[in-house]
Protein backbone atom coordinates (compact mmCIF):
# COMPACT_ATOMS: atom_id res chain seq x y z
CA UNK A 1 49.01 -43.40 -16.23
CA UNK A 2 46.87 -46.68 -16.00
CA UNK A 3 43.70 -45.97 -17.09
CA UNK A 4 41.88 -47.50 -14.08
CA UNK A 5 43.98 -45.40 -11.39
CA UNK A 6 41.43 -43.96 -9.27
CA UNK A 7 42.57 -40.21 -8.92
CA UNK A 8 42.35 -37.94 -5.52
CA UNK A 9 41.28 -34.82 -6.53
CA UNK A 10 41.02 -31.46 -4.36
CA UNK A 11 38.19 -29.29 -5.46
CA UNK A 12 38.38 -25.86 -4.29
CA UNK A 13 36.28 -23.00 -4.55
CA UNK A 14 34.28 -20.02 -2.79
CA UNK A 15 30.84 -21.29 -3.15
CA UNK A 16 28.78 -24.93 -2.99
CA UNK A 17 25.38 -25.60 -2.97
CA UNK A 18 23.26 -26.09 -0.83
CA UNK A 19 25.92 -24.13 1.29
CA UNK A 20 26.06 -20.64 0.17
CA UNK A 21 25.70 -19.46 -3.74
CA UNK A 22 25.79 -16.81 -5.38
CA UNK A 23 26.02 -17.66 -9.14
CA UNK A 24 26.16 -20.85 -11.40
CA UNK A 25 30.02 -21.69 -9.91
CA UNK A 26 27.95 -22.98 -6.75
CA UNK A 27 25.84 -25.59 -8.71
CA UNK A 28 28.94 -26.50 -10.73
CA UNK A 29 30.68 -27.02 -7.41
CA UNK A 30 28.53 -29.20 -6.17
CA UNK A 31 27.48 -31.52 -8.99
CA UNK A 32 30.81 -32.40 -10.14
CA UNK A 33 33.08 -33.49 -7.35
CA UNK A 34 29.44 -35.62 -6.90
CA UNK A 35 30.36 -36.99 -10.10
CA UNK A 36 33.92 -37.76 -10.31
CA UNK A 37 33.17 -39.13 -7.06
CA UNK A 38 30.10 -41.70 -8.55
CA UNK A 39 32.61 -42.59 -11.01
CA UNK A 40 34.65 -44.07 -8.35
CA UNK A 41 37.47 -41.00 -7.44
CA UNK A 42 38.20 -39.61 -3.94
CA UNK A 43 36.88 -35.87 -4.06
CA UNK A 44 37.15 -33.63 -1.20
CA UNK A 45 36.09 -29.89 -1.16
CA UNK A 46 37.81 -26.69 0.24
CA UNK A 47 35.43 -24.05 0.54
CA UNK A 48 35.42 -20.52 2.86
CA UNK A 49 32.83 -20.61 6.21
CA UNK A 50 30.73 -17.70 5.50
CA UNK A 51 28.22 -16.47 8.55
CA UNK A 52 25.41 -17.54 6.33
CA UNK A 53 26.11 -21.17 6.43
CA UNK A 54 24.26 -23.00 8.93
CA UNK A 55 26.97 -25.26 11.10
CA UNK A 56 23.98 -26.97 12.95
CA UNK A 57 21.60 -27.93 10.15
CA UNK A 58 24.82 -29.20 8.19
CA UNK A 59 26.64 -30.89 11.15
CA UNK A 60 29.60 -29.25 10.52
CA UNK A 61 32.21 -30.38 12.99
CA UNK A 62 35.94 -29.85 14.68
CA UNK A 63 38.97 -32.24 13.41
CA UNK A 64 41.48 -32.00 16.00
CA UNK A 65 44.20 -31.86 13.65
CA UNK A 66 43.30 -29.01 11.79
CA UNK A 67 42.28 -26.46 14.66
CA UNK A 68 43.96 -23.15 15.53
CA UNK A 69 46.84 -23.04 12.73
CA UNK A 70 48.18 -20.52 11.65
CA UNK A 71 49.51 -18.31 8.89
CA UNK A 72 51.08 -15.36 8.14
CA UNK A 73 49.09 -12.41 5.43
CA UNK A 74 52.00 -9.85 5.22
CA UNK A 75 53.09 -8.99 9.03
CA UNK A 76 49.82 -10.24 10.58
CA UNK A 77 49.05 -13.92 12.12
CA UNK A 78 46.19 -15.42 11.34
CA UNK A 79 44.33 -18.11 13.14
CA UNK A 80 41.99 -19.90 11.75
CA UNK A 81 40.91 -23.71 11.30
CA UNK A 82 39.45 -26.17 9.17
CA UNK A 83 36.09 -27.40 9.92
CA UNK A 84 34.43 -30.70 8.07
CA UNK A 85 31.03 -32.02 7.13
CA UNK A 86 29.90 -34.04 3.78
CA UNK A 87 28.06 -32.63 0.62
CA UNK A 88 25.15 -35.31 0.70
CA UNK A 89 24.04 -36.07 -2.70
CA UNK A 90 21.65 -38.31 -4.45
CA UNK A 91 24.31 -41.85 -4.63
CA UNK A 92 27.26 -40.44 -3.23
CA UNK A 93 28.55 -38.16 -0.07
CA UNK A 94 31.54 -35.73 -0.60
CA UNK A 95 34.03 -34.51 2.35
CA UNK A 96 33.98 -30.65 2.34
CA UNK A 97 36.12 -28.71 4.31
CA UNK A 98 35.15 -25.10 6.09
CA UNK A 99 37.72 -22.81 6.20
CA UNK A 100 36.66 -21.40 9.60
CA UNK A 101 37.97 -17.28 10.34
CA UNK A 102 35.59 -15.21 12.31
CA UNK A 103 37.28 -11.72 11.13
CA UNK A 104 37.20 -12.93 7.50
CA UNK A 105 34.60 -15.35 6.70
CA UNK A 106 32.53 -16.02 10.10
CA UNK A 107 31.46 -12.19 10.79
CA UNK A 108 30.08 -12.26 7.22
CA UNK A 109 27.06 -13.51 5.87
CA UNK A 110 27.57 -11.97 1.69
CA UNK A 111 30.40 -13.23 -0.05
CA UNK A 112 32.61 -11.14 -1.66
CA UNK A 113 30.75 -7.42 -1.09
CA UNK A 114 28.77 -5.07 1.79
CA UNK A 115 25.55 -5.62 1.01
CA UNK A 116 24.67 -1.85 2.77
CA UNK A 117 27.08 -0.65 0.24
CA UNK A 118 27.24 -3.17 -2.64
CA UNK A 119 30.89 -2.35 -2.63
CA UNK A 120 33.59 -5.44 -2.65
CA UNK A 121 35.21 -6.04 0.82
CA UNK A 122 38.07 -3.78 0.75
CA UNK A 123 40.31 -6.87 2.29
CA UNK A 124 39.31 -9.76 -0.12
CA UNK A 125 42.69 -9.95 -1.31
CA UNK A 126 43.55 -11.25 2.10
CA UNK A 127 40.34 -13.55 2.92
CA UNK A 128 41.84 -15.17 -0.78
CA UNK A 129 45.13 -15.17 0.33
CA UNK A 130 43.92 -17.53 3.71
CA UNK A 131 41.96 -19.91 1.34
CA UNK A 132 45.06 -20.58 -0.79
CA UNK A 133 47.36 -20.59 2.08
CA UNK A 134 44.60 -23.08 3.59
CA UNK A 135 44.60 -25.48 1.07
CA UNK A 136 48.63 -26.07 1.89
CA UNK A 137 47.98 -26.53 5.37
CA UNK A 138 45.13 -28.88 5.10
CA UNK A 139 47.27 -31.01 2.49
CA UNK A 140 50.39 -31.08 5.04
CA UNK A 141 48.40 -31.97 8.53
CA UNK A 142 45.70 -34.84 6.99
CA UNK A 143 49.01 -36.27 4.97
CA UNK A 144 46.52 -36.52 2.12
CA UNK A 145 48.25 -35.72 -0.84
CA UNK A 146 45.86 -34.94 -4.20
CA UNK A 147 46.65 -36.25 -7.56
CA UNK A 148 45.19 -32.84 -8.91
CA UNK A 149 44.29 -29.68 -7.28
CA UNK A 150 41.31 -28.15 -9.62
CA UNK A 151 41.12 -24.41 -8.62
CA UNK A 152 38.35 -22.03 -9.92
CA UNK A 153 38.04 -18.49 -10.33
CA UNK A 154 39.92 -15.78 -9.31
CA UNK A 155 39.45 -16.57 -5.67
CA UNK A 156 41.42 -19.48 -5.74
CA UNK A 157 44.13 -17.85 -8.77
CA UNK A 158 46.48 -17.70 -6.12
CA UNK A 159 46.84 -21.47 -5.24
CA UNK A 160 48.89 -22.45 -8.59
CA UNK A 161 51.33 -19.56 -8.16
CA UNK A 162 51.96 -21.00 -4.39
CA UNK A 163 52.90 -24.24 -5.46
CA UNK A 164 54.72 -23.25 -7.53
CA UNK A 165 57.13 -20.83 -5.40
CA UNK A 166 56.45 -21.50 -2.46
CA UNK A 167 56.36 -25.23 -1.98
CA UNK A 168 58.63 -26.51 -4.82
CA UNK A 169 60.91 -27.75 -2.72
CA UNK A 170 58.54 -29.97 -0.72
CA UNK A 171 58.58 -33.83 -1.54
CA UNK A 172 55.57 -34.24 -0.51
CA UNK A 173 53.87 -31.78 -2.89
CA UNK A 174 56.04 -32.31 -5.98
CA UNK A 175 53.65 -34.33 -7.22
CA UNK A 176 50.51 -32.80 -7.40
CA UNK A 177 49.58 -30.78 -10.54
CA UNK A 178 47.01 -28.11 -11.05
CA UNK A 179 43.97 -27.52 -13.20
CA UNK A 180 42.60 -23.65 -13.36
CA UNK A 181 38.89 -23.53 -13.91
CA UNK A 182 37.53 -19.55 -15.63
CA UNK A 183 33.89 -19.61 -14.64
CA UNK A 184 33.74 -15.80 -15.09
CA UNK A 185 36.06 -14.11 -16.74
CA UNK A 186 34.32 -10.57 -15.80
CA UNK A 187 35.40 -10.87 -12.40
CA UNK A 188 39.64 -10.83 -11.96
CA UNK A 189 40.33 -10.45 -8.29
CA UNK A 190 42.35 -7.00 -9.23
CA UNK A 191 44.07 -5.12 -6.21
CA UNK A 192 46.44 -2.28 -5.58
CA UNK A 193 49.85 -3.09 -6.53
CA UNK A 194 50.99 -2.48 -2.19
CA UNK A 195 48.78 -6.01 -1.87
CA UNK A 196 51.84 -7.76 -3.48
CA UNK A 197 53.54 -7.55 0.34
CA UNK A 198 51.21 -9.23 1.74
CA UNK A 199 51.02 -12.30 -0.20
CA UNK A 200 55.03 -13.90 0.85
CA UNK A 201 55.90 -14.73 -2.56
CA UNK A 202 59.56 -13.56 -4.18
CA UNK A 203 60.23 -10.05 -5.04
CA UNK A 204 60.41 -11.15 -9.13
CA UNK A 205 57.23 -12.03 -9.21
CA UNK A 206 56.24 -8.25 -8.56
CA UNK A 207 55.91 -6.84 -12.11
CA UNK A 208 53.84 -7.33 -15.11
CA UNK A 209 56.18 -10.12 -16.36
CA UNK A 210 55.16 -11.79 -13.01
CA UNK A 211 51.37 -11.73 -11.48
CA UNK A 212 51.31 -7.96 -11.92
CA UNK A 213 48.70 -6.90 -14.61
CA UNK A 214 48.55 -3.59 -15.95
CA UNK A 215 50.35 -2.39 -12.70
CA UNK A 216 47.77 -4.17 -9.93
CA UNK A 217 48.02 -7.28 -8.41
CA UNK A 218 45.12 -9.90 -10.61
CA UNK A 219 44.41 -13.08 -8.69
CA UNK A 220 42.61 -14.61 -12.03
CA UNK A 221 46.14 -13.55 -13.84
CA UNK A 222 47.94 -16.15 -11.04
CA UNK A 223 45.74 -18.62 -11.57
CA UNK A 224 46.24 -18.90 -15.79
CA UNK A 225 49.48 -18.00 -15.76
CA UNK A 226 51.03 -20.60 -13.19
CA UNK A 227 48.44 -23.58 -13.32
CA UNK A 228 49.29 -26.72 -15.36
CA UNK A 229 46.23 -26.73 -17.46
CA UNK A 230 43.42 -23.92 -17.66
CA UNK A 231 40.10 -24.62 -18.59
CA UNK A 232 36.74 -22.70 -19.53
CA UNK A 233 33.20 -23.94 -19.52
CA UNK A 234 32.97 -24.46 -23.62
CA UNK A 235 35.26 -25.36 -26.37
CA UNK A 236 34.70 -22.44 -28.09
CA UNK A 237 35.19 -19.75 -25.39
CA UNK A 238 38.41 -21.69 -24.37
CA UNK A 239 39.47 -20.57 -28.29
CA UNK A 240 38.05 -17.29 -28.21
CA UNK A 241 39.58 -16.21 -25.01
CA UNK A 242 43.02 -16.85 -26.78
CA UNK A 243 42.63 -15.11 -30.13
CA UNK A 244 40.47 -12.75 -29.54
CA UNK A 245 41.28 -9.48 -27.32
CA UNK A 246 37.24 -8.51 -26.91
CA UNK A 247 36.86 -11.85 -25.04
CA UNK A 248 39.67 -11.98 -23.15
CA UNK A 249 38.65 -8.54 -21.43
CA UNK A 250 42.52 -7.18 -20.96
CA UNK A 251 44.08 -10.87 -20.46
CA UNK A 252 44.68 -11.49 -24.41
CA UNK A 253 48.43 -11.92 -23.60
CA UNK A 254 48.72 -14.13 -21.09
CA UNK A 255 46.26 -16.37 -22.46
CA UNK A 256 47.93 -16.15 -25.77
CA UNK A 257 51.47 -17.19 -23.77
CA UNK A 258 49.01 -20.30 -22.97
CA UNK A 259 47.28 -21.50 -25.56
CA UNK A 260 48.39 -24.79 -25.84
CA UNK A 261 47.39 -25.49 -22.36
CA UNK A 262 44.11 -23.69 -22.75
CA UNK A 263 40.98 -26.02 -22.82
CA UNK A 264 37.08 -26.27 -22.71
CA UNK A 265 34.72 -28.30 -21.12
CA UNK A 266 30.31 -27.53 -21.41
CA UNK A 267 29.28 -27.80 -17.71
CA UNK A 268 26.47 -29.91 -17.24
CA UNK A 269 22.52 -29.56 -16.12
CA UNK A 270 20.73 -30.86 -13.26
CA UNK A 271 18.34 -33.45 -14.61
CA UNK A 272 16.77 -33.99 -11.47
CA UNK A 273 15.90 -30.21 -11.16
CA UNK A 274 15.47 -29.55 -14.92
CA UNK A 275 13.80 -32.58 -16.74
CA UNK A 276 10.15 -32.62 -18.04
CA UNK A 277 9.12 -35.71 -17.75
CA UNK A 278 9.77 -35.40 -14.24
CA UNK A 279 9.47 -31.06 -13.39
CA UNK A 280 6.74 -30.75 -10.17
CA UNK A 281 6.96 -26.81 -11.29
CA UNK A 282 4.99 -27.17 -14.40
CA UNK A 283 1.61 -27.21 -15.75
CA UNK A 284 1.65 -31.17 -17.67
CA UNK A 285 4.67 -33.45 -17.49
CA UNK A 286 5.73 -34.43 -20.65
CA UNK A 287 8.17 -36.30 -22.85
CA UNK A 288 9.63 -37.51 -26.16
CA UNK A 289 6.75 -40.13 -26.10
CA UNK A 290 3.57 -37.28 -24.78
CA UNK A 291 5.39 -33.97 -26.51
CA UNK A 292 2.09 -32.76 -27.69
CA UNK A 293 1.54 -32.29 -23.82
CA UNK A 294 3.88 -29.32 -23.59
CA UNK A 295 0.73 -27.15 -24.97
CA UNK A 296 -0.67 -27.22 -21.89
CA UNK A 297 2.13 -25.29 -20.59
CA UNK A 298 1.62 -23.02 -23.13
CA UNK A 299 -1.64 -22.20 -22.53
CA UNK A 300 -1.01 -22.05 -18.35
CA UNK A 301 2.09 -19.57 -19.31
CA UNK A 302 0.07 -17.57 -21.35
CA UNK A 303 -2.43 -17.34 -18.73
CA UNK A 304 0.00 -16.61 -16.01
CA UNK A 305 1.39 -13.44 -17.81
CA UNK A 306 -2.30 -12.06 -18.91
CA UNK A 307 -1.89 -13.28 -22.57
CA UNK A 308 -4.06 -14.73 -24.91
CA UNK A 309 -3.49 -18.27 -26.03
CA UNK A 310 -3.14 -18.93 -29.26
CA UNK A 311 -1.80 -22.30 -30.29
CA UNK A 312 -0.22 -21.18 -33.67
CA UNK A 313 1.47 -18.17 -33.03
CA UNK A 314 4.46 -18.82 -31.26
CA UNK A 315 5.61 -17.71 -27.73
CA UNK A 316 9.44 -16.87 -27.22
CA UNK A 317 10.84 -16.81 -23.91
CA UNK A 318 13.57 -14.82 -22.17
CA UNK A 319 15.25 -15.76 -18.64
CA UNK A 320 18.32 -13.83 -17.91
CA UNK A 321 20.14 -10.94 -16.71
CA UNK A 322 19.42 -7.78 -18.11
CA UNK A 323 22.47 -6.85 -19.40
CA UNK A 324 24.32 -5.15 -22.41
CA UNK A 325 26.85 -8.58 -22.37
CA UNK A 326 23.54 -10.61 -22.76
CA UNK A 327 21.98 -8.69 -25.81
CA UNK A 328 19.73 -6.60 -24.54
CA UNK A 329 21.14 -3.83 -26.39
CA UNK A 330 19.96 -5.52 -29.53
CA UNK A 331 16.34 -6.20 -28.26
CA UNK A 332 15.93 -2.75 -27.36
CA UNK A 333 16.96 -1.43 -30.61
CA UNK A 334 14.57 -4.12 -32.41
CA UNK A 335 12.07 -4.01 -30.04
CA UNK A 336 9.24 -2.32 -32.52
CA UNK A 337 10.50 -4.90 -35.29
CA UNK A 338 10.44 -7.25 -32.93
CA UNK A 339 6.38 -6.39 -31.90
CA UNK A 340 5.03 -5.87 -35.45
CA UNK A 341 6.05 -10.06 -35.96
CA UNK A 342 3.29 -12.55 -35.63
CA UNK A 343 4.66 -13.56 -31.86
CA UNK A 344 4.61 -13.26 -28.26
CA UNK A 345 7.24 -12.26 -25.70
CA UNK A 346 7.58 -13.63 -22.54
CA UNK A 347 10.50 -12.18 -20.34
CA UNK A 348 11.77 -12.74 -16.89
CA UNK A 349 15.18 -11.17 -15.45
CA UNK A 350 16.14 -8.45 -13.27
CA UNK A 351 19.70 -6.19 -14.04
CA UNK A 352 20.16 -2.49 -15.46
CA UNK A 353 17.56 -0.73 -14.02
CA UNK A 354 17.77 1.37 -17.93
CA UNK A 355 16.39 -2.54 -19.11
CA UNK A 356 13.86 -2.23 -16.19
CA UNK A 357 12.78 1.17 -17.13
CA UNK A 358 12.60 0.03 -20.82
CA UNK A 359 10.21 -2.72 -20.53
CA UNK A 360 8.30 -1.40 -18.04
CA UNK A 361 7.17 1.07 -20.27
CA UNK A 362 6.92 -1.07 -23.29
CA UNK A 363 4.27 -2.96 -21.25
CA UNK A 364 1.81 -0.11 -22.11
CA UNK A 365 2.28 -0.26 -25.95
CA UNK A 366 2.30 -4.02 -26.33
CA UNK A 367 0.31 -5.34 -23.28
CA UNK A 368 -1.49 -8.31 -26.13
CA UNK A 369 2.32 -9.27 -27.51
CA UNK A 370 4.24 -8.86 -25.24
CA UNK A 371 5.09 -9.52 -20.91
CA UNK A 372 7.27 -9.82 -18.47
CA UNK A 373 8.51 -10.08 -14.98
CA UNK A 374 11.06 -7.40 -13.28
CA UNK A 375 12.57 -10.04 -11.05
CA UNK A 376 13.51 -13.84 -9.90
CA UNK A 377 10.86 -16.82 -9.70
CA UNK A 378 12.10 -20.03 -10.01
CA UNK A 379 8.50 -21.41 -10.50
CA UNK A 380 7.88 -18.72 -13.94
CA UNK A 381 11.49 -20.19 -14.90
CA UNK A 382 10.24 -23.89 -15.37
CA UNK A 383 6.75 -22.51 -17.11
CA UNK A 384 8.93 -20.60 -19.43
CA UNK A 385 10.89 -23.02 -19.82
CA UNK A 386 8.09 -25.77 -20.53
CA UNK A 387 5.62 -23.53 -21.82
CA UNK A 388 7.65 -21.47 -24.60
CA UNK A 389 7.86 -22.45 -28.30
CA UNK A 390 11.55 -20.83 -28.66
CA UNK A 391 13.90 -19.44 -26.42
CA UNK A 392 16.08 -16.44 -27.36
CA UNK A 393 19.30 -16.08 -26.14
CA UNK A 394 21.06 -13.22 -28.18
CA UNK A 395 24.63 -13.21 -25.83
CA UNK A 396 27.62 -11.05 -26.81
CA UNK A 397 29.75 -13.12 -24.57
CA UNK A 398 28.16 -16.94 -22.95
CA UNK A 399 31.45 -19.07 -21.80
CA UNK A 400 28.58 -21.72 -21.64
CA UNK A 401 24.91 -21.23 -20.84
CA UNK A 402 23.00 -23.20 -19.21
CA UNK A 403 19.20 -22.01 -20.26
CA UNK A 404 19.79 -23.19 -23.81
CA UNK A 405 20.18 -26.56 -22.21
CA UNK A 406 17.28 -26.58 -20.04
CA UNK A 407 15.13 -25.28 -23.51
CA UNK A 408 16.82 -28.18 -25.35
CA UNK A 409 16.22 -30.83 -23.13
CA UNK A 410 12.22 -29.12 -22.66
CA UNK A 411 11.81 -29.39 -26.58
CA UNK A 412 11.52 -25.33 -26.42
CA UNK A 413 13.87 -24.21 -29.36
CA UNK A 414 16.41 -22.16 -28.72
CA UNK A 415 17.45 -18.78 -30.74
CA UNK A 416 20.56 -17.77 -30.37
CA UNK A 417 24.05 -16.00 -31.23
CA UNK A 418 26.94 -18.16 -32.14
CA UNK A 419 28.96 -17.76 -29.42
CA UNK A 420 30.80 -19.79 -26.57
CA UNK A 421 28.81 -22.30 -24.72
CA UNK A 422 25.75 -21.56 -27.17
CA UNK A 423 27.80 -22.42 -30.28
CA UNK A 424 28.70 -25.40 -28.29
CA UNK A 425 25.28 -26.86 -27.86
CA UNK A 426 22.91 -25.53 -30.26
CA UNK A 427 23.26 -26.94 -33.79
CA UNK A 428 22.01 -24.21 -36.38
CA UNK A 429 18.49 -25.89 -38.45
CA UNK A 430 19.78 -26.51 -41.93
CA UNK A 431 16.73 -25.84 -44.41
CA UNK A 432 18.34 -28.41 -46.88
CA UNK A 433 19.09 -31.37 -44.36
CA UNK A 434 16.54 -30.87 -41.99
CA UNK A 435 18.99 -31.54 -39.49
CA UNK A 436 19.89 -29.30 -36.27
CA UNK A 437 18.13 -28.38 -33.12
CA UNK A 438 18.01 -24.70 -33.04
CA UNK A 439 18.57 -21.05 -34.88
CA UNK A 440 21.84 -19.33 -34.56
CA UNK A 441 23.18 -15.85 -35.80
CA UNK A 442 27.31 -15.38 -35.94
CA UNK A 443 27.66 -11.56 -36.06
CA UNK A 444 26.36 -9.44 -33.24
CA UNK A 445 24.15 -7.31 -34.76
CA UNK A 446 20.24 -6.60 -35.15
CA UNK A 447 19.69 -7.37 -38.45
CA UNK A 448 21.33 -10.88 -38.14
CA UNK A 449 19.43 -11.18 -34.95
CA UNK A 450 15.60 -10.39 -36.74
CA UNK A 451 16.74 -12.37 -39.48
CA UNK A 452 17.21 -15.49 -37.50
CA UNK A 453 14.36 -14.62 -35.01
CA UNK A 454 12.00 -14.11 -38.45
CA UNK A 455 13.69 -17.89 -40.18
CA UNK A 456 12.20 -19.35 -36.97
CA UNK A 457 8.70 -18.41 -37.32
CA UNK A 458 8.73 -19.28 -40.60
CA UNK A 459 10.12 -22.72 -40.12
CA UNK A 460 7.46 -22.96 -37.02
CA UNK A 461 4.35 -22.85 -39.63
CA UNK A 462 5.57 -26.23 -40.64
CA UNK A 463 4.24 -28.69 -37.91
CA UNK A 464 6.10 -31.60 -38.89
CA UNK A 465 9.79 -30.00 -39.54
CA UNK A 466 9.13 -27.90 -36.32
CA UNK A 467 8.90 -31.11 -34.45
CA UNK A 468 11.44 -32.73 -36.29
CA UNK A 469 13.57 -29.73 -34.45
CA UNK A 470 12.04 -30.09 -31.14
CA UNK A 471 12.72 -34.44 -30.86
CA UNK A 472 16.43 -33.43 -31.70
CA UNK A 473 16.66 -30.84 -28.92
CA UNK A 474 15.16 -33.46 -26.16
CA UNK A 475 17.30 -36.01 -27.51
CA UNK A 476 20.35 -34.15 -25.96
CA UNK A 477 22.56 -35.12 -23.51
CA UNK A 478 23.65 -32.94 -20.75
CA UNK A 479 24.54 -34.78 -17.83
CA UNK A 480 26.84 -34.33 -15.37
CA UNK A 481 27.79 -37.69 -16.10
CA UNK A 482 29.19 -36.71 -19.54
CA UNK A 483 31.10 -32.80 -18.41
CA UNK A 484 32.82 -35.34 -15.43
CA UNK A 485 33.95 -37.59 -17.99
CA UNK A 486 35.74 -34.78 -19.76
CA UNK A 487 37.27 -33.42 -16.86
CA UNK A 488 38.77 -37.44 -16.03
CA UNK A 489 40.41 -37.30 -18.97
CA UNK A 490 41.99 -33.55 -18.68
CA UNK A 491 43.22 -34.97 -14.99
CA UNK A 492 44.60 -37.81 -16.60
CA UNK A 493 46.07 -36.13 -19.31
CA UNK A 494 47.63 -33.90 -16.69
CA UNK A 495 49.05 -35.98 -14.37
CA UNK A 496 50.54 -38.60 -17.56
């Protein structure tokens, strides 16, 4: 393929910001179609019309062409249409497409669950069937054919699997080949096996050696198995989804099947949002040329959480998900280890309400070490984020991380376990070389967690090799600009 062939892609996915979001697949569908189309590609998005989007405030209009089609989900027609506005960035504006269904998508404003219940939809397998089938329909009546298709999660597994069968005899789609994006792997789209009817594909595919897994119907399964390429968000969970059955939560074989197809790509950070030279939400602005300003955030974090400041002894922070899969089961066990070192603990996350229960009433025993916040404020984020001297980040499974990044790029140094995205990003401190721009642990367990945690502090009583770690860590690039130059070349290694 020439190398200056400017590519149409077709992004398509279940959530966008500013649109509707529910986790980090949102941001990543919105910054990079931005950025692949910057870089001078024709992007346009597919994404569901969910109640909660506002049509007004984003101007989302009728095309003629694409109202009132219609499909078939097992013996039922469906209407439904395909609405269009632009995602309005910074330098560039994106076409999106609504899928527009009042019964699936319209009459709800959450996403994939009841939020009276917190149970999933019980017909999600068919509101994902409609997006695939969508895709196919918008392709055929705008008579713009993609290079690529780039499909992500389980909600869109489906897609791959219909080109594949369903459309191979069309001309006009021959060409077009498929990229398979795993954001979460927790999350498989799973259904009874009586969902198969409904979805108009050939009676072979209705085992295990087709998209059967296990004996149900898994939309994620679809996706890996029949797209061109797959791809995670780091190098290293792309390799240990494929030789190791732990990570691959039940999919070991099919990935294994792929391997050679399997790849990984870091996402990106928004530097606009996350940058601290620039960040409205903290105390002092600071940079590689002002770092001793960060102390001021110190000082304003310690404040905020009812701590004293004390400039040498150092402040970790915590912003995540309290969750076994995110190592609080280690902090819990070391938690009095953890309180009888010279430090301070900062903590903000919701989750398990046994995490909530925990530090609630470890508030009482360590109120001078040790605080935290039982829920979600964007504003403590960036003063953690500014304000600590190392961020811990003890995951049992990351496919990438993105708070490592922000700490990185903040000159707060991260701690954390060697695994996917974070083994990706965060270069363990060598005591010889003085080279690397963070602590990292390989096996998950507590002792190799303290051990690392207590290597940090000691490392921090040495101003000048502590800020040798902190430059490298702001020196880091993680642009959008860079993760969208990756994913170029897996298109155009994919289409050649």
């Amino acid at each position: 393929m020439p190398p200056s062939k400017k590519l149409k892609i077709l992004f398509v996915t279940s959530e966008v910001v500013p649109f509707i979001k529910t986790g980090g697949l949102a941001d990543v569908s919105s910054a990079l179609p931005q950025k692949l189309q910057e870089l001078g590609h024709q992007v346009r998005i597919v994404v569901p019309k969910y109640g909660a989007i506002d049509e007004r405030k984003y101007k989302i209009h009728e095309v003629v062409r694409l109202k009132d089609l219609t499909t078939n989900i097992g013996e039922k027609e469906v209407v439904f249409s395909l609405r269009s506005s632009f995602l309005v960035g910074i330098k560039t504006r994106v076409q999106i497409y609504f899928l527009d269904n009042q019964e699936y998508f319209g009459s709800r404003h959450s996403l994939y669950s009841d939020p009276l219940t917190g149970e999933d939809y019980e017909d999600n397998d068919e509101r994902f069937i409609l997006l695939a089938k969508s895709v196919f329909e918008l392709v055929s009546k705008l008579g713009w054919v993609p290079d690529v298709i780039h499909s992500n999660d389980w909600q869109c597994g489906l897609i791959p699997v219909y080109l594949k069968k369903l459309f191979a005899g069309d001309p006009n789609l021959s060409s077009i080949k498929t990229l398979f994006t795993i954001h979460n792997l927790s999350y498989q789209g799973v259904f009874s096996k009586s969902s198969f009817k409904k979805l108009d594909l050939p009676d072979e595919l209705n085992s295990n050696n087709g998209i059967l897994h296990e004996g149900k119907l898994n939309f994620m399964k679809c996706g890996i198995k029949y797209s061109d390429y797959v791809n995670t968000v780091s190098e290293t969970f792309a390799k240990e989804i494929c030789k190791d059955d732990e990570y691959a939560l039940g999919l070991a074989d099919v990935f294994k099947k792929r391997k050679n197809n399997v790849y990984g790509i870091v996402n990106g950070i928004d530097t606009i949002i996350w940058n601290p030279e620039k960040d409205k939400k903290i105390a002092k602005r600071y940079s590689l040329k002002n770092i001793e300003d960060k102390i001021v955030n110190k000082q304003e974090l310690c404040d905020k959480f009812g701590l004293s400041f004390e400039p040498r002894i150092p402040v970790i922070g915590m912003i995540s998900r309290l969750e076994d899969i995110k190592g609080f089961d280690l902090l819990q066990k070391t938690f009095k280890d953890l309180m009888k070192l010279n430090i301070k603990l900062v903590l903000l996350g919701t989750g398990n309400k046994k995490y909530h229960r925990f530090f609630e009433s470890q508030l009482i025993n360590y109120r001078d070490k040790f605080a935290c916040y039982l829920g979600f404020d964007e504003e403590l984020a960036h003063l953690i984020e500014s304000g600590a001297d190392m961020f811990l980040m003890p995951s049992k499974y990351e496919p990438c991380g993105l708070n490592q990044m922000y700490s990185l790029v903040y000159g707060t140094v991260p701690i954390v376990r060697e695994t996917g995205g974070l083994a990706d990003t965060v270069v363990r401190y060598d005591d010889k070389t003085g080279e690397g721009n963070g602590f990292s642990f390989k096996k998950y367990d507590t002792s190799d967690m303290i051990n690392e945690i207590k290597r940090a502090i000691d490392v921090y009583k040495d101003e000048k090799r502590w800020l040798k770690i902190m430059k490298a860590g702001m020196k880091s690039d993680f642009t959008w600009l860079n993760s969208a130059k990756n994913y170029l070349e897996l298109y155009k290694k994919l289409i050649s």
